[in-house]
N, C-alpha and C. Protein backbone atom coordinates (compact mmCIF):
# COMPACT_ATOMS: atom_id res chain seq x y z
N UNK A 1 0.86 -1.18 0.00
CA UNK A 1 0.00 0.00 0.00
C UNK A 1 0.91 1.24 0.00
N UNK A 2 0.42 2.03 -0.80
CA UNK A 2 1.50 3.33 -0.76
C UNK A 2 0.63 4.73 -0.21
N UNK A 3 1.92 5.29 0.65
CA UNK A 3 1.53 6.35 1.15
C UNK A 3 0.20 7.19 0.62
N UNK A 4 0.16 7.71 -0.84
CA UNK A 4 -0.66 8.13 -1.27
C UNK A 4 -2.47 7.06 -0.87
N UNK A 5 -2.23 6.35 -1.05
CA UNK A 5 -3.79 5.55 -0.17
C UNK A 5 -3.73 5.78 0.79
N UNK A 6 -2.56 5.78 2.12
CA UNK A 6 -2.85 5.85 2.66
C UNK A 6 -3.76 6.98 3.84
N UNK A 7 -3.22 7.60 2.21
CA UNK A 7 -3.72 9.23 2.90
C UNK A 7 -4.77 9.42 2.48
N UNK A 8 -5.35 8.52 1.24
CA UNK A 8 -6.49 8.89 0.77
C UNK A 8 -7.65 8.54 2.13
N UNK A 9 -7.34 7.31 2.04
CA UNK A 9 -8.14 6.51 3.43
C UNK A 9 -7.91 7.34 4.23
N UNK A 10 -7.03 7.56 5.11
CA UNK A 10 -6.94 8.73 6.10
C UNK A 10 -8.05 9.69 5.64
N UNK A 11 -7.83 10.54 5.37
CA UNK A 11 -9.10 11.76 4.87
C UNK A 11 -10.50 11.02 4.77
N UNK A 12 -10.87 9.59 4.22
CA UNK A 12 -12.11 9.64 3.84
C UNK A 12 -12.48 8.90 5.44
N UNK A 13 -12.03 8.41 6.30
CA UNK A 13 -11.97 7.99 7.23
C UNK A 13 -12.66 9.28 8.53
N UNK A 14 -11.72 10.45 8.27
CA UNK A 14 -11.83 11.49 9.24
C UNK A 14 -13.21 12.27 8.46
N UNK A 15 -13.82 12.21 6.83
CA UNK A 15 -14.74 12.83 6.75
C UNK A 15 -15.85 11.87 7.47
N UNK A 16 -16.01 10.61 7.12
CA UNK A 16 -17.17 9.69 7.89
C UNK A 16 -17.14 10.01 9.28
N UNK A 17 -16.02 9.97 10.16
CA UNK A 17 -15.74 10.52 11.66
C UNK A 17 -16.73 11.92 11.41
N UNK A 18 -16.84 12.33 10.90
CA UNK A 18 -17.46 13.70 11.30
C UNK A 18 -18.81 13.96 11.00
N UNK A 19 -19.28 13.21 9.20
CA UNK A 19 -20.24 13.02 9.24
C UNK A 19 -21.49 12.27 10.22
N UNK A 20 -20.51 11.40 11.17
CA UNK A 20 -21.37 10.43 12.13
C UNK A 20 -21.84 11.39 13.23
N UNK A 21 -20.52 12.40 13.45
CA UNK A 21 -21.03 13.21 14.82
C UNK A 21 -21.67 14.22 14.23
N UNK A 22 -22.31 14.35 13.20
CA UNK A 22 -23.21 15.47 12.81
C UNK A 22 -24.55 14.67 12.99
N UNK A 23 -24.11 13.54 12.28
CA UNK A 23 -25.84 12.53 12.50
C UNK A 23 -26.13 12.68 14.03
N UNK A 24 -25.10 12.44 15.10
CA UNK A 24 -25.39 12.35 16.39
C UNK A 24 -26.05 13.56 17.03
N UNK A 25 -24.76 14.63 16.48
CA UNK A 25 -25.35 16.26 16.98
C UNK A 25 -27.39 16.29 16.91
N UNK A 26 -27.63 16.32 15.26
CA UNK A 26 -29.48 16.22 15.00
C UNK A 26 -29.86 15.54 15.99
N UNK A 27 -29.18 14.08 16.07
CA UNK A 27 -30.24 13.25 16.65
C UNK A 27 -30.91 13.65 18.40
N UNK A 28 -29.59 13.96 18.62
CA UNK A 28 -29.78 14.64 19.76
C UNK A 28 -30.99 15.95 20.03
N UNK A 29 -30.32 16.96 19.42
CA UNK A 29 -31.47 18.49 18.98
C UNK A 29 -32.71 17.78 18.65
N UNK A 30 -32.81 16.37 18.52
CA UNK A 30 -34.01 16.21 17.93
C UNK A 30 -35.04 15.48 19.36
N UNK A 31 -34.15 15.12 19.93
CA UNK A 31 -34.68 14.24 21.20
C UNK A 31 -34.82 15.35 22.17
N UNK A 32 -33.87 16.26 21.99
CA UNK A 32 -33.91 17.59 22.93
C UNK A 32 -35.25 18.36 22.66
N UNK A 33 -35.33 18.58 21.44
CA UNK A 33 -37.07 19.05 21.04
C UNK A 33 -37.94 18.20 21.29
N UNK A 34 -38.00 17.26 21.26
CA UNK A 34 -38.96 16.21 21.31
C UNK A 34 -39.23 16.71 23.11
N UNK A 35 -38.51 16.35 23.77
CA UNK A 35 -38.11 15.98 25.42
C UNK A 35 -39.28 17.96 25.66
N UNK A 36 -38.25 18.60 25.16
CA UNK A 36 -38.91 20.54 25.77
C UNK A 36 -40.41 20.07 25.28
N UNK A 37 -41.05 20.17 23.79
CA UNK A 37 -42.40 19.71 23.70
C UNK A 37 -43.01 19.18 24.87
N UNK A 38 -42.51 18.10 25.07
CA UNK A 38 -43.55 17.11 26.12
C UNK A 38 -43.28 17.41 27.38
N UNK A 39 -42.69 18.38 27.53
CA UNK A 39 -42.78 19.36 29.11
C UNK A 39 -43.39 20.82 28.95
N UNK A 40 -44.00 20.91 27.91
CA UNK A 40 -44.76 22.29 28.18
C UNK A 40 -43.80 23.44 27.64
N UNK A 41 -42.95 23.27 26.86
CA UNK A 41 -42.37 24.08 26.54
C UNK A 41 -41.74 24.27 25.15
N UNK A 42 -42.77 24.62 24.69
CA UNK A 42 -43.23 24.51 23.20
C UNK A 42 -42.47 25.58 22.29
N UNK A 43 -42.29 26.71 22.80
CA UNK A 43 -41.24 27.62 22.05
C UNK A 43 -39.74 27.32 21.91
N UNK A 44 -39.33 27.19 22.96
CA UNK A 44 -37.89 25.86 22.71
C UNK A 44 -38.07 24.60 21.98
N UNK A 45 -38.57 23.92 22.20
CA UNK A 45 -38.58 23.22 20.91
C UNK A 45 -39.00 23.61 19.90
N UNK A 46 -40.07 24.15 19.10
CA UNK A 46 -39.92 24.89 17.84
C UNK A 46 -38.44 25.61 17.89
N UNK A 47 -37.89 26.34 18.65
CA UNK A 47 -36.63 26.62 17.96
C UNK A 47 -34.81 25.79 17.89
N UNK A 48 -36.00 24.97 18.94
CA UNK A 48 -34.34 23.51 17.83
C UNK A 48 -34.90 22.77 16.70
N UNK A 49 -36.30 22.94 16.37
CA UNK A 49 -36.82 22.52 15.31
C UNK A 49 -36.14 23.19 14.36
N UNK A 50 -36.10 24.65 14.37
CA UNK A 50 -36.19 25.59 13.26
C UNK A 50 -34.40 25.13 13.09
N UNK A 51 -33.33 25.48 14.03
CA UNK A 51 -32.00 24.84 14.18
C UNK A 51 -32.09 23.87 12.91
N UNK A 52 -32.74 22.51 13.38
CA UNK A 52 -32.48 21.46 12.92
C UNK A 52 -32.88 21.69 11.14
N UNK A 53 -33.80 22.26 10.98
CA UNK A 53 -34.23 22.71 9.59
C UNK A 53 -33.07 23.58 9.27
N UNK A 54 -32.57 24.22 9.07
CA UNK A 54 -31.39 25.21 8.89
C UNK A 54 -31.83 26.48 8.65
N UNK A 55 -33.20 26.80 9.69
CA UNK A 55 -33.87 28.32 9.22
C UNK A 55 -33.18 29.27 10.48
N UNK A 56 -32.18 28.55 11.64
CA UNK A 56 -31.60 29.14 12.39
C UNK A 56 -30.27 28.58 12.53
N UNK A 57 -29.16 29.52 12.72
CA UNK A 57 -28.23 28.96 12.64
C UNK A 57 -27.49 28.80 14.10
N UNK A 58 -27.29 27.42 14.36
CA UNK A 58 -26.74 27.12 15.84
C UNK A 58 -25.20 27.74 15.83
N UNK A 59 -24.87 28.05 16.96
CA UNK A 59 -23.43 29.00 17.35
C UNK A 59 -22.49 27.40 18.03
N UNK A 60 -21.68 26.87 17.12
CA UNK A 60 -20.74 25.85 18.01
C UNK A 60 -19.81 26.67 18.44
């Protein structure tokens, strides 16, 4: 295997690494909205809804 793969793999390796913790980040905002809803608190969740839609933009 030569360096050049190995770097390719490297990179496509660290983009999946990141794509997974983005799936995780939503899934979360999504359980987090879900969770504020079903406590009465309905304007917080609409706005990790809106987050999760990309009509607001979250500050990492």
């Amino acid at each position: 295997m030569t360096w050049q793969v190995l770097d390719m793999l490297t990179a496509a390796a660290e983009e999946l690494n990141q794509a997974q913790a983005e799936v995780e980040y939503r899934k979360a905002l999504k359980q987090k909205s879900t969770d504020l809803a079903a406590s009465g608190q309905q304007l917080e969740a609409l706005v990790l809804e809106d987050i999760l839609q990309g009509r607001i933009r979250s500050e990492e």
